[in-house]
Protein backbone atom coordinates (compact mmCIF):
# COMPACT_ATOMS: atom_id res chain seq x y z
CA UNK A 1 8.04 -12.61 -7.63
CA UNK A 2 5.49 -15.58 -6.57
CA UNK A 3 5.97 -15.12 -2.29
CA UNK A 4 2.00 -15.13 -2.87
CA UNK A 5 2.02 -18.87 -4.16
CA UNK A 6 4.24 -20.26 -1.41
CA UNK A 7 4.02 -17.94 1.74
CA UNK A 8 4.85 -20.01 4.15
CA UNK A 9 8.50 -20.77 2.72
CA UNK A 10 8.72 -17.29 1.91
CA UNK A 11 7.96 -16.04 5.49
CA UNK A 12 10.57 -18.98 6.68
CA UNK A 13 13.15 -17.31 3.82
CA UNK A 14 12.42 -14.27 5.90
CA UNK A 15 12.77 -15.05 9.23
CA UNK A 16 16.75 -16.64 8.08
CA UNK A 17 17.53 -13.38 6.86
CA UNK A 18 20.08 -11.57 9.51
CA UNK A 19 18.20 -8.33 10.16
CA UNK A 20 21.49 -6.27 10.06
CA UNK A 21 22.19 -6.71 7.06
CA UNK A 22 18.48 -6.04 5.12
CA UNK A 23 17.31 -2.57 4.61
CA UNK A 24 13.71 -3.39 4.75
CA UNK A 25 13.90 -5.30 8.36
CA UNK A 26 12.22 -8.92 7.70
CA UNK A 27 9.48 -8.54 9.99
CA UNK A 28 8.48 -5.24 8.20
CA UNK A 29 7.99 -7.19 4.81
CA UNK A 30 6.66 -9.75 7.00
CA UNK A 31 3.89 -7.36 8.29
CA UNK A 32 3.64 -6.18 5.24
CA UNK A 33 2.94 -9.53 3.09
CA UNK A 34 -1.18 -9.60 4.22
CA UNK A 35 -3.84 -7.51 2.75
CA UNK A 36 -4.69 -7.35 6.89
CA UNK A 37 -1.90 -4.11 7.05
CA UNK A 38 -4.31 -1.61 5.68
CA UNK A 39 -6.60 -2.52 8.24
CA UNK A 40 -4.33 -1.57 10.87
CA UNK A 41 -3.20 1.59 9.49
CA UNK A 42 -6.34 2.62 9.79
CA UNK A 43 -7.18 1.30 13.39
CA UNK A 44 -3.54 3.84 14.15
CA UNK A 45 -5.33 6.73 12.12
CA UNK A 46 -5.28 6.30 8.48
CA UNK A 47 -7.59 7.11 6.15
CA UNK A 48 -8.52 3.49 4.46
CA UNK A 49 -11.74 1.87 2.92
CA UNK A 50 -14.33 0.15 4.65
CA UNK A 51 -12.91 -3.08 5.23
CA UNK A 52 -13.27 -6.32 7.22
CA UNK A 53 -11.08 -9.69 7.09
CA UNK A 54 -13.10 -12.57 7.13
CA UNK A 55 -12.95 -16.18 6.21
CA UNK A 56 -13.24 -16.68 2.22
CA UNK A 57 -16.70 -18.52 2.22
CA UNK A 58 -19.88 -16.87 0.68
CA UNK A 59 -21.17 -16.78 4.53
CA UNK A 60 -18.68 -14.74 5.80
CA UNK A 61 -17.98 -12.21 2.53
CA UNK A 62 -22.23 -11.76 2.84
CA UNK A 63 -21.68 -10.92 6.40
CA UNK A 64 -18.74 -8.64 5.84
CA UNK A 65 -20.83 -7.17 3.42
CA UNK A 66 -24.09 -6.85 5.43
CA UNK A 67 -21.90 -5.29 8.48
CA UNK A 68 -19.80 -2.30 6.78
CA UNK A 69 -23.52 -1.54 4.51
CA UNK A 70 -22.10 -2.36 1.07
CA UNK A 71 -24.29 -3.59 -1.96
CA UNK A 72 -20.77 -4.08 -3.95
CA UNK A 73 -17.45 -4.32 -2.82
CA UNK A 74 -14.01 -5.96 -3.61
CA UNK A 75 -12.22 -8.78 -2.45
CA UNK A 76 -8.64 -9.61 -1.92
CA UNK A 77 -6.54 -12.48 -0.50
CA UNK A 78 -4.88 -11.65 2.62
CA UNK A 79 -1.63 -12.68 0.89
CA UNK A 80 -1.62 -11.53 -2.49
CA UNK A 81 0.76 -9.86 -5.56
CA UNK A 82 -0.20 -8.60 -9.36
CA UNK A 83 -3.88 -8.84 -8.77
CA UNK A 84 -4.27 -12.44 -8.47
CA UNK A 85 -7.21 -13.26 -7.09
CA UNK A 86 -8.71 -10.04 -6.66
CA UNK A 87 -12.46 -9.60 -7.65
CA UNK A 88 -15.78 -7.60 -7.41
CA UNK A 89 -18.52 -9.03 -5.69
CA UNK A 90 -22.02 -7.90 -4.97
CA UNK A 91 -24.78 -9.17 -2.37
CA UNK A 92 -26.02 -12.39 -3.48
CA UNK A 93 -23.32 -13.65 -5.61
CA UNK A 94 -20.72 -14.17 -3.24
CA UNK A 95 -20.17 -17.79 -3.85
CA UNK A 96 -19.18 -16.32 -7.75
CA UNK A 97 -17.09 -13.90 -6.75
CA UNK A 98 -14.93 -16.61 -4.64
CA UNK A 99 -15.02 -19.09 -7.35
CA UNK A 100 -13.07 -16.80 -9.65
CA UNK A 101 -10.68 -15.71 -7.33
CA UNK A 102 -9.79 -18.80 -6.25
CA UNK A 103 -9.32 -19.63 -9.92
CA UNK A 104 -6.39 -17.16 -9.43
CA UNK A 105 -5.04 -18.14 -6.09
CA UNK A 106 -5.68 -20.46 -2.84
CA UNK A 107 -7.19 -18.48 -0.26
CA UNK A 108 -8.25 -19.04 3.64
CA UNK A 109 -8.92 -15.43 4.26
CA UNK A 110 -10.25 -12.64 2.44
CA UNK A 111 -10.15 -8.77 3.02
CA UNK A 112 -13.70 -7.68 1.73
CA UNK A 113 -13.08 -3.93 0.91
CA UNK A 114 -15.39 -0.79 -0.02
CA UNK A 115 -14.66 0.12 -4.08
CA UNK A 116 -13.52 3.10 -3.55
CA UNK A 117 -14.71 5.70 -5.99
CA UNK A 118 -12.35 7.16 -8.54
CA UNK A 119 -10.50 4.02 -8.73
CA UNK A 120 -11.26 3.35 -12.18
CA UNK A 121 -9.09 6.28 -13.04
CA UNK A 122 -6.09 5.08 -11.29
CA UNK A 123 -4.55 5.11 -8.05
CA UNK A 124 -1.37 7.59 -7.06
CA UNK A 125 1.09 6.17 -5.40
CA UNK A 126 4.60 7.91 -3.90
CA UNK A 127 8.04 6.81 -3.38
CA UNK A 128 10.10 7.69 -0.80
CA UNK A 129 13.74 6.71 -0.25
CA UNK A 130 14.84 6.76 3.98
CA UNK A 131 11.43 8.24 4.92
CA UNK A 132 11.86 10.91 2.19
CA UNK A 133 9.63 11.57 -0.95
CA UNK A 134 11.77 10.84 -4.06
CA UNK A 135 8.47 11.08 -7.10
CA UNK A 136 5.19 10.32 -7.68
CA UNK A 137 3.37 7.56 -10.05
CA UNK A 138 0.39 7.43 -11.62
CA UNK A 139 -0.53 4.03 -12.11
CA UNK A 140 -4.24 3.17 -14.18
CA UNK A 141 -6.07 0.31 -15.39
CA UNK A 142 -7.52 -0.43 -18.64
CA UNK A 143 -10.31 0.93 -19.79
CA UNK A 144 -13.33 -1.24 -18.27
CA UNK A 145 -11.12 -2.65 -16.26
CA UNK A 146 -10.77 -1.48 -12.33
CA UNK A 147 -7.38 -3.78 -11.15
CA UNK A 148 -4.16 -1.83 -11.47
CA UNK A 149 -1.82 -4.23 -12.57
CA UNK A 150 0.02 -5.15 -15.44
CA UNK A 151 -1.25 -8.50 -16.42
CA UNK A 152 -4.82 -6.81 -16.75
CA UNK A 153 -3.74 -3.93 -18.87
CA UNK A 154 -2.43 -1.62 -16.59
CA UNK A 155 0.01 0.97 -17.02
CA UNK A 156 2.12 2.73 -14.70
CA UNK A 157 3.53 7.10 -15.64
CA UNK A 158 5.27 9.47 -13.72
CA UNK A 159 3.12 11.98 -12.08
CA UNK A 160 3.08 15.09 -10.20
CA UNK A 161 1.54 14.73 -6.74
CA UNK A 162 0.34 18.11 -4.53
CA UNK A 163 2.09 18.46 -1.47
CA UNK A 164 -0.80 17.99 0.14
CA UNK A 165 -1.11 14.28 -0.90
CA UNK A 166 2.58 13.66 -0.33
CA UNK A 167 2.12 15.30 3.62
CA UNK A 168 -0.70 12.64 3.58
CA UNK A 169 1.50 9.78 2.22
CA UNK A 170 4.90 10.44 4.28
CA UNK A 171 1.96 10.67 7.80
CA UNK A 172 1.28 7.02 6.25
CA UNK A 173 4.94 5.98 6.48
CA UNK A 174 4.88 7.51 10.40
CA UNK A 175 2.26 4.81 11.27
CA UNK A 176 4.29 1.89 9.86
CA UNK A 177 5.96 -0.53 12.49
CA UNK A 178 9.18 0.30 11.50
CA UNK A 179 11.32 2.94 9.05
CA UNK A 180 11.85 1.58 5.33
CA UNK A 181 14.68 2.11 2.61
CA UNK A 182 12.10 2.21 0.29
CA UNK A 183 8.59 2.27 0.31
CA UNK A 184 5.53 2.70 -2.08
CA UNK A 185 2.59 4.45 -0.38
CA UNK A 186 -0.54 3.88 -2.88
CA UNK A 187 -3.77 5.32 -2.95
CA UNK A 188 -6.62 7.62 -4.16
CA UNK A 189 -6.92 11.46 -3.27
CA UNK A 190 -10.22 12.56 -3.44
CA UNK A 191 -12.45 15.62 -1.81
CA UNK A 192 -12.10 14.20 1.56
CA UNK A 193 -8.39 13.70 0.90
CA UNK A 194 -5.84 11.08 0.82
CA UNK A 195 -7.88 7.66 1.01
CA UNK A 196 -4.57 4.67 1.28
CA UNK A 197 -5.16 1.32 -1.11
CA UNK A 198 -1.68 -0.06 0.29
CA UNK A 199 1.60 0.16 1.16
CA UNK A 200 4.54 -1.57 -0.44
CA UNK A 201 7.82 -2.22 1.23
CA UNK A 202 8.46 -6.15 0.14
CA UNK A 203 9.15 -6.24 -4.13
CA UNK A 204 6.92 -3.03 -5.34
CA UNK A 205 7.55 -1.25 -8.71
CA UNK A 206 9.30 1.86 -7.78
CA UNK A 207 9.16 3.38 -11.51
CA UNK A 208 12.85 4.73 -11.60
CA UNK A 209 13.10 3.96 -14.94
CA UNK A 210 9.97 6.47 -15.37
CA UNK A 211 11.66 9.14 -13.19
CA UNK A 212 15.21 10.65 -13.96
CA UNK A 213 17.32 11.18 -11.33
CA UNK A 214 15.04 8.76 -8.46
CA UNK A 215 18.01 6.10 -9.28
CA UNK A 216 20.12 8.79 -7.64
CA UNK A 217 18.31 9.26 -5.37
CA UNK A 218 18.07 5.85 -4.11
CA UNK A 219 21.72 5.28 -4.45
CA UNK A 220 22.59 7.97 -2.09
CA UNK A 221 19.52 7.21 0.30
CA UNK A 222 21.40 3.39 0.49
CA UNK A 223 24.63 5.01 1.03
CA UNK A 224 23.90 6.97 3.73
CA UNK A 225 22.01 4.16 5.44
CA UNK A 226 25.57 1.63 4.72
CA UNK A 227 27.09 4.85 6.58
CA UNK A 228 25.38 4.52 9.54
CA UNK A 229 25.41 0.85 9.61
């Protein structure tokens, strides 16, 4: 994993690959690489947070912020992995927030994003094998901390999901460009329902070691796809 350091040869690595013979077509990971994909899925119906992608100067983060009526908000590279580079900001210390994250990681391009609440108690996120749910993860940050991943304390479980979060997630999956193998579909549920933080078909975590029988799962979800091949 480190597409997020060099994307340009990993989007050339991408484009070599013969799309026959990848499970996760190229220019699905492709799409998928930048932050940006959120934003669509919610142009095509989704349920996302407040968001705007905007050059990554204090200028244009303060406008972001000014236009979608946020005080506070997160921001992301457009090209990112592990939580590098991702930071809170708040109105008037933009310039801050930008100097840390690009402590992290070169950036061009931000997403400024709403914090959604509830985040600091995890995110859910679902796997699904061929466009079917295999399990549900659970995956929460330290305490104090709000980023998800691992090398800021985070810790991914197995979970139960409701079916009504799951219906949610797999209507995610329907908006994508393309069908996946395997996909990740991460985000929070809340009163208002299913909000989506991001979707993962390039190198997620699928926690099968978490989950007995998902490896199983998988395997006969690749099988049947080398079947119809």
């Amino acid at each position: 994993m480190g597409f997020h350091r060099t994307p340009e040869a990993y989007g050339a690595w991408l484009d070599a690959l013969p799309p026959d013979r990848t499970f996760n077509a190229p220019a699905l990971v492709r799409w998928n690489l930048s932050k940006a994909h959120v934003l669509e899925l919610g142009a095509r119906g989704a349920r996302v947070p407040r968001s705007r992608l905007v050059a990554a100067t204090p200028a244009a983060v303060a406008g972001a912020l000014a236009a979608l009526g946020l005080d506070e908000a997160v921001v992301k590279p457009t090209i990112g992995a592990s939580g590098f580079g991702v930071e809170r900001v708040r109105r008037g210390a933009e310039g801050e927030a930008l100097a840390r994250a690009r402590a992290r990681t070169a950036m061009h391009e931000v997403v400024v994003q709403e914090f959604v609440a509830g985040i600091e108690d995890g995110e859910l996120a679902g796997v699904f094998f061929d466009g079917v749910f295999s399990h549900g993860l659970r995956r929460t940050p330290a305490p104090g901390e709000f980023r998800i991943n691992a090398q800021y304390g985070g810790r991914m479980e197995a979970a139960t999901l409701l079916e009504t979060v799951v219906g949610q997630m797999r209507a995610v999956l329907a908006l994508l460009p393309a069908g996946a193998l395997y996909a990740r579909v991460d985000g929070v549920a809340g009163v208002a329902g299913f909000t989506l933080m991001e979707v993962e078909v390039n190198e997620p975590g699928l926690g099968m070691d978490l989950v007995p029988g998902s490896a199983d799962r998988f395997a006969a979800a690749l099988l049947a796809r080398l079947h119809r091949a």
